[in-house]
PDB file of N, CA and C in Angstrom:
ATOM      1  N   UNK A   1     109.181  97.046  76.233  1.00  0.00           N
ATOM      2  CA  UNK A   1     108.265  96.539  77.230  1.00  0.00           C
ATOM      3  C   UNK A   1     108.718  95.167  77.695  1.00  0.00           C
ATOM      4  N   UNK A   2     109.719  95.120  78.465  1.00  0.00           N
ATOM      5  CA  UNK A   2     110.389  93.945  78.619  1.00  0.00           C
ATOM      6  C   UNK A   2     110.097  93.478  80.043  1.00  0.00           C
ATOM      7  N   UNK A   3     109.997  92.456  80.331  1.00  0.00           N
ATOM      8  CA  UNK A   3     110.490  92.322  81.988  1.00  0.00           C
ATOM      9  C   UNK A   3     111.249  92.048  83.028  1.00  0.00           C
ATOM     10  N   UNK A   4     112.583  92.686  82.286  1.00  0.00           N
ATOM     11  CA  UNK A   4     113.631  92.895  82.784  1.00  0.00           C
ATOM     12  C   UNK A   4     114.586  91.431  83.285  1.00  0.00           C
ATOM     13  N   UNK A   5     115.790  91.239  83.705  1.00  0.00           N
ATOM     14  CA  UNK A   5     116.447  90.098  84.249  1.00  0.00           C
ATOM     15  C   UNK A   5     116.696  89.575  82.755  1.00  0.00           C
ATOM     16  N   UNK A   6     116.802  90.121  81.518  1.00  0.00           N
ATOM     17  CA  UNK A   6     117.088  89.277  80.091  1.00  0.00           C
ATOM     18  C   UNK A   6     116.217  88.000  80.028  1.00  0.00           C
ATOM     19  N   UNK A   7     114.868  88.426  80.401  1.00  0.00           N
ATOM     20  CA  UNK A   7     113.702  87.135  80.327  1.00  0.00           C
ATOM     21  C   UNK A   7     112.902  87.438  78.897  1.00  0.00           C
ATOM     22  N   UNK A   8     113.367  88.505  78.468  1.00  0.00           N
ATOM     23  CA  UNK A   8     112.528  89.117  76.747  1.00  0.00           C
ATOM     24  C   UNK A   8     111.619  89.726  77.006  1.00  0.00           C
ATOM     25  N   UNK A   9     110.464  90.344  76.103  1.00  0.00           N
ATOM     26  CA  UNK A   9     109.327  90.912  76.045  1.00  0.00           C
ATOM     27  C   UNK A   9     108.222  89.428  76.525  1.00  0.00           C
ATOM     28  N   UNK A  10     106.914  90.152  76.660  1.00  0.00           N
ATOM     29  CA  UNK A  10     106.276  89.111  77.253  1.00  0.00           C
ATOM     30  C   UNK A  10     105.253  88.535  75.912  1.00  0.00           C
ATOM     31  N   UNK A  11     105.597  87.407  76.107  1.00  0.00           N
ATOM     32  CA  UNK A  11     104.698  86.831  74.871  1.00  0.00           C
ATOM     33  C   UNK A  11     102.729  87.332  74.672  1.00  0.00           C
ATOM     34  N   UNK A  12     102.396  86.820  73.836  1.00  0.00           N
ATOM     35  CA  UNK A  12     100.813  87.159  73.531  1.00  0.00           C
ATOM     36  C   UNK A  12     100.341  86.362  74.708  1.00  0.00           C
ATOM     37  N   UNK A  13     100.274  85.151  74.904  1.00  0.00           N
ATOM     38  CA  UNK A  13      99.534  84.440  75.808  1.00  0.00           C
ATOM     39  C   UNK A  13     100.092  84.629  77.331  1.00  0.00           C
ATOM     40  N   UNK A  14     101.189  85.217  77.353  1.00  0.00           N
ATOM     41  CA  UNK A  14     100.952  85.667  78.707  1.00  0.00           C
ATOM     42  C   UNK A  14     100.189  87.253  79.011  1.00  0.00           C
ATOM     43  N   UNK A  15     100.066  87.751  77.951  1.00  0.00           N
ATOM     44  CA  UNK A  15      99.349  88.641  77.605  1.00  0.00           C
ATOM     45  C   UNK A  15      98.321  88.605  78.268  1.00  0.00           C
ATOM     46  N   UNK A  16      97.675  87.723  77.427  1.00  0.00           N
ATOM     47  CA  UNK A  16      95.978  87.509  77.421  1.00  0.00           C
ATOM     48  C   UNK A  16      95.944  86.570  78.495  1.00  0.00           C
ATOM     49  N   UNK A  17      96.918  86.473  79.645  1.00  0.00           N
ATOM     50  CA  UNK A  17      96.379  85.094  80.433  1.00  0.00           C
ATOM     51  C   UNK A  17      96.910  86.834  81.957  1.00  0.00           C
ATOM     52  N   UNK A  18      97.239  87.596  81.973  1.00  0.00           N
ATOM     53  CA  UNK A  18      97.138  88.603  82.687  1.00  0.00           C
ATOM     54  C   UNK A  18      96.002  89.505  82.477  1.00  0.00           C
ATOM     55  N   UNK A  19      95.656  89.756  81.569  1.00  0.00           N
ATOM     56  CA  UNK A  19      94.040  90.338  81.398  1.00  0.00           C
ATOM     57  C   UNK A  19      92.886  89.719  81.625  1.00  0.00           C
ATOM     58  N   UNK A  20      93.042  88.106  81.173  1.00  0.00           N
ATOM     59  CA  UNK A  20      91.664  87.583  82.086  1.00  0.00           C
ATOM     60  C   UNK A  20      92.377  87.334  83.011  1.00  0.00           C
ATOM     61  N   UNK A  21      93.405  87.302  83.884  1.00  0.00           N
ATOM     62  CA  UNK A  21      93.507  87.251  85.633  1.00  0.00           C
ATOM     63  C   UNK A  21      93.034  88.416  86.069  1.00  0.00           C
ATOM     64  N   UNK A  22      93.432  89.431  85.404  1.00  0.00           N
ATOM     65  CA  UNK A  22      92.873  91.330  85.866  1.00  0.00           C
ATOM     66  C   UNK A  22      91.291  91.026  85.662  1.00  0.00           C
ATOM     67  N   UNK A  23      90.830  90.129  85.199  1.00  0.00           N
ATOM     68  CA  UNK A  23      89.183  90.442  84.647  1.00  0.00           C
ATOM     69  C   UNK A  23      88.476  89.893  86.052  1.00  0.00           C
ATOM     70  N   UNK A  24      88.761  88.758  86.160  1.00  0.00           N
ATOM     71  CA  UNK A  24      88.507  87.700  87.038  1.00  0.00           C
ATOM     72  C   UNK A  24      88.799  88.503  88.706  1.00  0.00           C
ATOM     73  N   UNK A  25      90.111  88.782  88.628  1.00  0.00           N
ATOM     74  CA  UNK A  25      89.840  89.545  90.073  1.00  0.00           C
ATOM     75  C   UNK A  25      88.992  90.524  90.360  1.00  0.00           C
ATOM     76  N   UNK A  26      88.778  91.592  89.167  1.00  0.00           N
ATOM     77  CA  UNK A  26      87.880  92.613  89.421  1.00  0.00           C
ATOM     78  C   UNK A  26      86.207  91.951  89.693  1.00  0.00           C
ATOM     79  N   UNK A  27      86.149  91.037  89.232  1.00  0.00           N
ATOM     80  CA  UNK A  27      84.790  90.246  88.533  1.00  0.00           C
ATOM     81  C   UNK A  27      84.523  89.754  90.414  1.00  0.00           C
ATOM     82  N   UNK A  28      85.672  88.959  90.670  1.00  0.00           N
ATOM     83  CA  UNK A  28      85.472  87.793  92.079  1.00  0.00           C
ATOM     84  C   UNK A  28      85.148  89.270  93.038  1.00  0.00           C
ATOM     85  N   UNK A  29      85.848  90.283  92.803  1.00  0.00           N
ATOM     86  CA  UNK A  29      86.117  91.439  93.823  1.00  0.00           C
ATOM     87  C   UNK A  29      84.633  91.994  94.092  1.00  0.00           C
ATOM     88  N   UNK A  30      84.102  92.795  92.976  1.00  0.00           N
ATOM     89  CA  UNK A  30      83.342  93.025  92.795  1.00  0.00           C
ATOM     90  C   UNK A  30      82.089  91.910  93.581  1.00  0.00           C
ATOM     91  N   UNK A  31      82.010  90.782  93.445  1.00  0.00           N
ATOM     92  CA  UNK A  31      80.538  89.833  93.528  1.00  0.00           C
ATOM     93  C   UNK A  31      80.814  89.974  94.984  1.00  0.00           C
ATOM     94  N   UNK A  32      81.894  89.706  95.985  1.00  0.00           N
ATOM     95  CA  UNK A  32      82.249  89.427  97.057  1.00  0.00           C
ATOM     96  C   UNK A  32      82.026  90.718  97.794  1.00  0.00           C
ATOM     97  N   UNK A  33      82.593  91.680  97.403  1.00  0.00           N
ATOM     98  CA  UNK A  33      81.847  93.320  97.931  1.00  0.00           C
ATOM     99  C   UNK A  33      80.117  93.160  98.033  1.00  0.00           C
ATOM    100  N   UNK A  34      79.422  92.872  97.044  1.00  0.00           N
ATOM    101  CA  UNK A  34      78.602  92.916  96.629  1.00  0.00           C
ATOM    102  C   UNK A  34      77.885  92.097  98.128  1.00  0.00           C
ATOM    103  N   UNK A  35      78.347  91.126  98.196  1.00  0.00           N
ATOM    104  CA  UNK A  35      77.925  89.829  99.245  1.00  0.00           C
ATOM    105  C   UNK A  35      77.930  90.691 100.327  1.00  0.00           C
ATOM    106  N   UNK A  36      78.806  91.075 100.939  1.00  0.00           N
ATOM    107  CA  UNK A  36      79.344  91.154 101.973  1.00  0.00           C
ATOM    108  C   UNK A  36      78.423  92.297 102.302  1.00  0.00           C
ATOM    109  N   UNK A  37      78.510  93.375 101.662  1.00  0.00           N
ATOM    110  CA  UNK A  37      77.637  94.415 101.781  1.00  0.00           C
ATOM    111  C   UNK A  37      75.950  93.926 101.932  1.00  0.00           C
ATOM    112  N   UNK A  38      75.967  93.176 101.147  1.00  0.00           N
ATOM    113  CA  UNK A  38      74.371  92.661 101.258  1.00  0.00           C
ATOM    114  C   UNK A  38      74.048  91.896 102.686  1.00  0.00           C
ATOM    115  N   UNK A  39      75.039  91.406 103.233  1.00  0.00           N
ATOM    116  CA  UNK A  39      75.039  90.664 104.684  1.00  0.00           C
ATOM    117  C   UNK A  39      74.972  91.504 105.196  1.00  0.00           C
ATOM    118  N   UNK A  40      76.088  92.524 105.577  1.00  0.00           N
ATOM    119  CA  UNK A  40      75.942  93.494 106.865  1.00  0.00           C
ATOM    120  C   UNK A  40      75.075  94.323 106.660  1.00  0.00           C
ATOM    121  N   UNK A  41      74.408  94.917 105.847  1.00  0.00           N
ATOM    122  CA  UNK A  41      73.485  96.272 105.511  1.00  0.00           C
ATOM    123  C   UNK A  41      72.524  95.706 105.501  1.00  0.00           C
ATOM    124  N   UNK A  42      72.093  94.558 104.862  1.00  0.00           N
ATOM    125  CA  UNK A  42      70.578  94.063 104.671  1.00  0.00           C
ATOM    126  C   UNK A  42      69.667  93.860 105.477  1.00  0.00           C
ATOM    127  N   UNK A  43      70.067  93.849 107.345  1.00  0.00           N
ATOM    128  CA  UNK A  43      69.452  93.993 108.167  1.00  0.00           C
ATOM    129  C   UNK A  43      68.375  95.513 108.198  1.00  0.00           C
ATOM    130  N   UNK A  44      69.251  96.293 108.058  1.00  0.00           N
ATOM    131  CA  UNK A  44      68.688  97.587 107.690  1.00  0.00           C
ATOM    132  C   UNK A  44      67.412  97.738 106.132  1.00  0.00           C
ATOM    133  N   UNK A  45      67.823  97.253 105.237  1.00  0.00           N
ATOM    134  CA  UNK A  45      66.673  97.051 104.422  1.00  0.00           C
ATOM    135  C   UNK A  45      65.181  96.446 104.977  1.00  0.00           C
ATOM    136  N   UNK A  46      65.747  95.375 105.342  1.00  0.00           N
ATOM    137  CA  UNK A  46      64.384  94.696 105.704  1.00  0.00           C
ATOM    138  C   UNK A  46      63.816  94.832 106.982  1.00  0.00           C
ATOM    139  N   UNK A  47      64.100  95.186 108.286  1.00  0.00           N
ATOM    140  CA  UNK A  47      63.621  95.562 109.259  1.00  0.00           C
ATOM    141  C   UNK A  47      63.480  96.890 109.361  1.00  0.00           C
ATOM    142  N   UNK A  48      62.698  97.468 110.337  1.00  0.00           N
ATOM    143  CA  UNK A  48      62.876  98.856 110.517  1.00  0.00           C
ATOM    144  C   UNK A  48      63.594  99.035 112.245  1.00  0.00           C
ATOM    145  N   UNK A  49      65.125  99.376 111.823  1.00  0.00           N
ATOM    146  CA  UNK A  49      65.424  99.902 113.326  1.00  0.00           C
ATOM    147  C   UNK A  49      65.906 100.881 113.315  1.00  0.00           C
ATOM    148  N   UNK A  50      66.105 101.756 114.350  1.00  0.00           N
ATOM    149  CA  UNK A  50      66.644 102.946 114.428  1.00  0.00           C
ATOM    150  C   UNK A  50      67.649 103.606 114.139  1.00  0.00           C
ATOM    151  N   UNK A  51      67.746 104.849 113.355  1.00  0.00           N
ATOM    152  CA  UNK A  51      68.174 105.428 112.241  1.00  0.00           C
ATOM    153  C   UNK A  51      69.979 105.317 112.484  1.00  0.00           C
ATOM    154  N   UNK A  52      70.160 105.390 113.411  1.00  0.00           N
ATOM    155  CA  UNK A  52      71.425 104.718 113.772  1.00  0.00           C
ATOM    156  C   UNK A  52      72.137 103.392 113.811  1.00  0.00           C
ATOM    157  N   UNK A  53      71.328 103.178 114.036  1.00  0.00           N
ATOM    158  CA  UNK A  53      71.526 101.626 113.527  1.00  0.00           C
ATOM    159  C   UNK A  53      71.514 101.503 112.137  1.00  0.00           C
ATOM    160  N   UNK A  54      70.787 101.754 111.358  1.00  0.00           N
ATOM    161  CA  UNK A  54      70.592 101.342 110.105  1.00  0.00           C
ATOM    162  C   UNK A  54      71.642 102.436 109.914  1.00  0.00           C
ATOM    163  N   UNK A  55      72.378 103.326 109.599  1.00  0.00           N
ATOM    164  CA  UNK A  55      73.692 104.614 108.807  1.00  0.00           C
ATOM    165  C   UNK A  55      74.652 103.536 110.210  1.00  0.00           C
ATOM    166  N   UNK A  56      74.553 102.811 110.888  1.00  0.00           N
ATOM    167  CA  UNK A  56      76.052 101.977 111.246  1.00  0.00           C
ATOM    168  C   UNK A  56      76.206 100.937 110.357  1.00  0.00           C
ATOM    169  N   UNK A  57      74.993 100.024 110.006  1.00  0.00           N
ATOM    170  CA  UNK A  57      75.344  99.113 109.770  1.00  0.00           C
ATOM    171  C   UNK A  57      75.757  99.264 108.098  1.00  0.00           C
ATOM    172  N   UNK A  58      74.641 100.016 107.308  1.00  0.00           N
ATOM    173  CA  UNK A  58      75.160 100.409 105.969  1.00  0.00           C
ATOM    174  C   UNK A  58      76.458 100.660 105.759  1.00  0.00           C
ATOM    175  N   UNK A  59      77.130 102.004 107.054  1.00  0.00           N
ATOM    176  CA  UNK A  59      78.215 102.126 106.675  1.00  0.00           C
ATOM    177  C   UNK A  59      79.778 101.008 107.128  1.00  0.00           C
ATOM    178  N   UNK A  60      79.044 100.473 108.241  1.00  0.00           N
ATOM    179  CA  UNK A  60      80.209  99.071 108.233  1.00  0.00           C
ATOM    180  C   UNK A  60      80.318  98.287 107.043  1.00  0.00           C
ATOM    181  N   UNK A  61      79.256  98.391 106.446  1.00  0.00           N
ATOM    182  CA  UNK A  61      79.049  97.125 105.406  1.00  0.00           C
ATOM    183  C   UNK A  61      79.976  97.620 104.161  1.00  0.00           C
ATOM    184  N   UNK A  62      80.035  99.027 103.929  1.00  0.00           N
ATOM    185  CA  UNK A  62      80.832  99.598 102.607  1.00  0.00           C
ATOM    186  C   UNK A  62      81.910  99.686 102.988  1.00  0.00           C
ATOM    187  N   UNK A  63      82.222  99.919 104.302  1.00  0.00           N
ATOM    188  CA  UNK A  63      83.778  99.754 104.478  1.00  0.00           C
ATOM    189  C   UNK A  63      84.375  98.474 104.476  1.00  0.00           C
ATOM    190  N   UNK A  64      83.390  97.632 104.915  1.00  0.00           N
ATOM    191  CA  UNK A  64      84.330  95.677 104.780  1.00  0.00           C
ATOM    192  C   UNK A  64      84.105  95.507 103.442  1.00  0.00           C
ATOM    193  N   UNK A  65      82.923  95.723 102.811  1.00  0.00           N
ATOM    194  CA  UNK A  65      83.005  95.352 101.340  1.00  0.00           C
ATOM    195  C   UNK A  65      84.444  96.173 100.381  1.00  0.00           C
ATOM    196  N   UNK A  66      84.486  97.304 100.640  1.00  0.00           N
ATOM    197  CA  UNK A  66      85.893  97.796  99.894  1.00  0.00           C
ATOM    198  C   UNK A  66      86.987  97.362 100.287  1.00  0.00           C
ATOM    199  N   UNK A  67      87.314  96.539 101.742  1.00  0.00           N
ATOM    200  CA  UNK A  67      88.377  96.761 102.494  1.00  0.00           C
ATOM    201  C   UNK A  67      88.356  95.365 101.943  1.00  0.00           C
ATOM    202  N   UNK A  68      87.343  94.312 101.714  1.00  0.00           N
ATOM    203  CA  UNK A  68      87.476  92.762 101.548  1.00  0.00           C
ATOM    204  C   UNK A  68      87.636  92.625  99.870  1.00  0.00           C
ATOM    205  N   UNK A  69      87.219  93.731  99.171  1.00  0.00           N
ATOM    206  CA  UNK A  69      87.194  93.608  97.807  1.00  0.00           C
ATOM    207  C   UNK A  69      88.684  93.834  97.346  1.00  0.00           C
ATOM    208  N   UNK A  70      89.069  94.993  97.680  1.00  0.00           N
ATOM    209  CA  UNK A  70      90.843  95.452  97.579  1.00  0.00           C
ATOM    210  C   UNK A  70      91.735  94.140  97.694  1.00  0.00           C
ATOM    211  N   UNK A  71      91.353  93.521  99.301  1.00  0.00           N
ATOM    212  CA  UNK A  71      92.248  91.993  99.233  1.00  0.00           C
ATOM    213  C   UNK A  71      92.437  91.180  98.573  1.00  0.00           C
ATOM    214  N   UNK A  72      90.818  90.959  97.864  1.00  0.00           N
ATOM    215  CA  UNK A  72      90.752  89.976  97.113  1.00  0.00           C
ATOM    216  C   UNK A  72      91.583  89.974  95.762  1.00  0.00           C
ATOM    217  N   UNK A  73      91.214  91.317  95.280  1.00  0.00           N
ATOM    218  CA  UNK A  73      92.532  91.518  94.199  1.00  0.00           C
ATOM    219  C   UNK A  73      93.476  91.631  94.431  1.00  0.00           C
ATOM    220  N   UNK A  74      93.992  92.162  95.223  1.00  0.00           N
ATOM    221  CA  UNK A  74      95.641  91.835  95.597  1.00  0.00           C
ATOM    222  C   UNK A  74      95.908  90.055  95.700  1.00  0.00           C
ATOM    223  N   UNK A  75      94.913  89.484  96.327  1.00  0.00           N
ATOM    224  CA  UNK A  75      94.941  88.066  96.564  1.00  0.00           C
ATOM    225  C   UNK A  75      95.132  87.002  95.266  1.00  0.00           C
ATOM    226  N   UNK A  76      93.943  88.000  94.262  1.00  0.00           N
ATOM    227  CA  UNK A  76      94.277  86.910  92.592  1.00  0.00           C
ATOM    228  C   UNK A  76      95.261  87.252  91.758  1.00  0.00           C
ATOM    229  N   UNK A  77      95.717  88.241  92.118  1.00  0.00           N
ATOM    230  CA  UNK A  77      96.916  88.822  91.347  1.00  0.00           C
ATOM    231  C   UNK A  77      98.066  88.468  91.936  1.00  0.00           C
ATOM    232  N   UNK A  78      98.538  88.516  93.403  1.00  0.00           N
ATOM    233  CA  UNK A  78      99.527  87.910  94.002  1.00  0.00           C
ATOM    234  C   UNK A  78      99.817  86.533  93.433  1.00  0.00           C
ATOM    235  N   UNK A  79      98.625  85.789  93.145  1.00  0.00           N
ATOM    236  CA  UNK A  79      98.427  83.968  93.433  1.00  0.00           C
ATOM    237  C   UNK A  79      98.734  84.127  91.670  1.00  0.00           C
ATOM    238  N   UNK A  80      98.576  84.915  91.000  1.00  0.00           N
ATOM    239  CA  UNK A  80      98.972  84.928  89.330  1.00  0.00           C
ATOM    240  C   UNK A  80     100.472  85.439  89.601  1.00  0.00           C
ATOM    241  N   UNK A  81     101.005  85.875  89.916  1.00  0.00           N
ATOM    242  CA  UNK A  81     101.995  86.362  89.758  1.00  0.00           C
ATOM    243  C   UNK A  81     103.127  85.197  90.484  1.00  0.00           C
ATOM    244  N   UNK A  82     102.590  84.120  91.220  1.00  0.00           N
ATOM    245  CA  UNK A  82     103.765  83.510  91.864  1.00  0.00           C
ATOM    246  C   UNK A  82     103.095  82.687  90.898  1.00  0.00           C
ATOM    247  N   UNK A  83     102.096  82.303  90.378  1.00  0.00           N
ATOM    248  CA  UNK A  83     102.281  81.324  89.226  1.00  0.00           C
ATOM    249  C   UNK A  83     103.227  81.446  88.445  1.00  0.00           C
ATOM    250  N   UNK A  84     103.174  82.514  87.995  1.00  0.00           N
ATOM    251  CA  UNK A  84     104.124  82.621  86.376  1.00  0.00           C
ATOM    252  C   UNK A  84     105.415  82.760  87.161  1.00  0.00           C
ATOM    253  N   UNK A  85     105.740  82.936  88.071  1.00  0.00           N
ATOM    254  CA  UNK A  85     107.337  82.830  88.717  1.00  0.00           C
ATOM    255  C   UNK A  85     107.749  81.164  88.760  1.00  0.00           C
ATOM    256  N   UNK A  86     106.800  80.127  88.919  1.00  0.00           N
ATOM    257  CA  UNK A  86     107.179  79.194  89.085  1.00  0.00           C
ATOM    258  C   UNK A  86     106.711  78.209  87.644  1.00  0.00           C
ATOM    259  N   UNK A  87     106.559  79.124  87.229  1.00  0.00           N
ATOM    260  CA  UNK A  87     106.457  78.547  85.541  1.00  0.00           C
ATOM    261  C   UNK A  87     108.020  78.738  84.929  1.00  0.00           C
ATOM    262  N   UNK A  88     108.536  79.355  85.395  1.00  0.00           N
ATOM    263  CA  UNK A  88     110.012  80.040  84.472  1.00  0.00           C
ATOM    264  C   UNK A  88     110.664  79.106  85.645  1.00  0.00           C
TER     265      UNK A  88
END
């Protein structure tokens, strides 16, 4: 389980410093879906407008929330990964 270029196996603490980065993105991903969805859809909770309106806006809201959540992890994992490049 090496990472190749004769850099060795990867130590414990980079270990455990890639699993809470994996934790943390899912964690930031997750709250930010969560947001986002609650902005665009929540019009529909609390007012009453027409049934189209409310199945547009719900469903805009799950598509930016997955589409903004996906980034975001690619985003904390990218930003971990050029860390540890400029650590070596």
């Amino acid at each position: 389980m090496g990472r190749g270029k004769g850099r060795g196996p990867w130590s414990q603490a980079e270990r455990d410093g890639i699993t809470v980065e994996i934790g943390y993105a899912l964690f930031s991903a997750a709250l930010l879906g969560a947001l986002v969805l609650a902005a665009i859809a929540g019009p529909a909770a609390v007012w009453h407008l027409p049934h189209r309106v409310e199945d547009l806006l719900v469903r805009t809201g799950a598509v930016a929330a997955g589409l903004l959540a996906v980034l975001r992890v690619v985003h904390v994992l990218r930003g971990h990964a050029r860390h540890l490049r400029e650590q070596r």
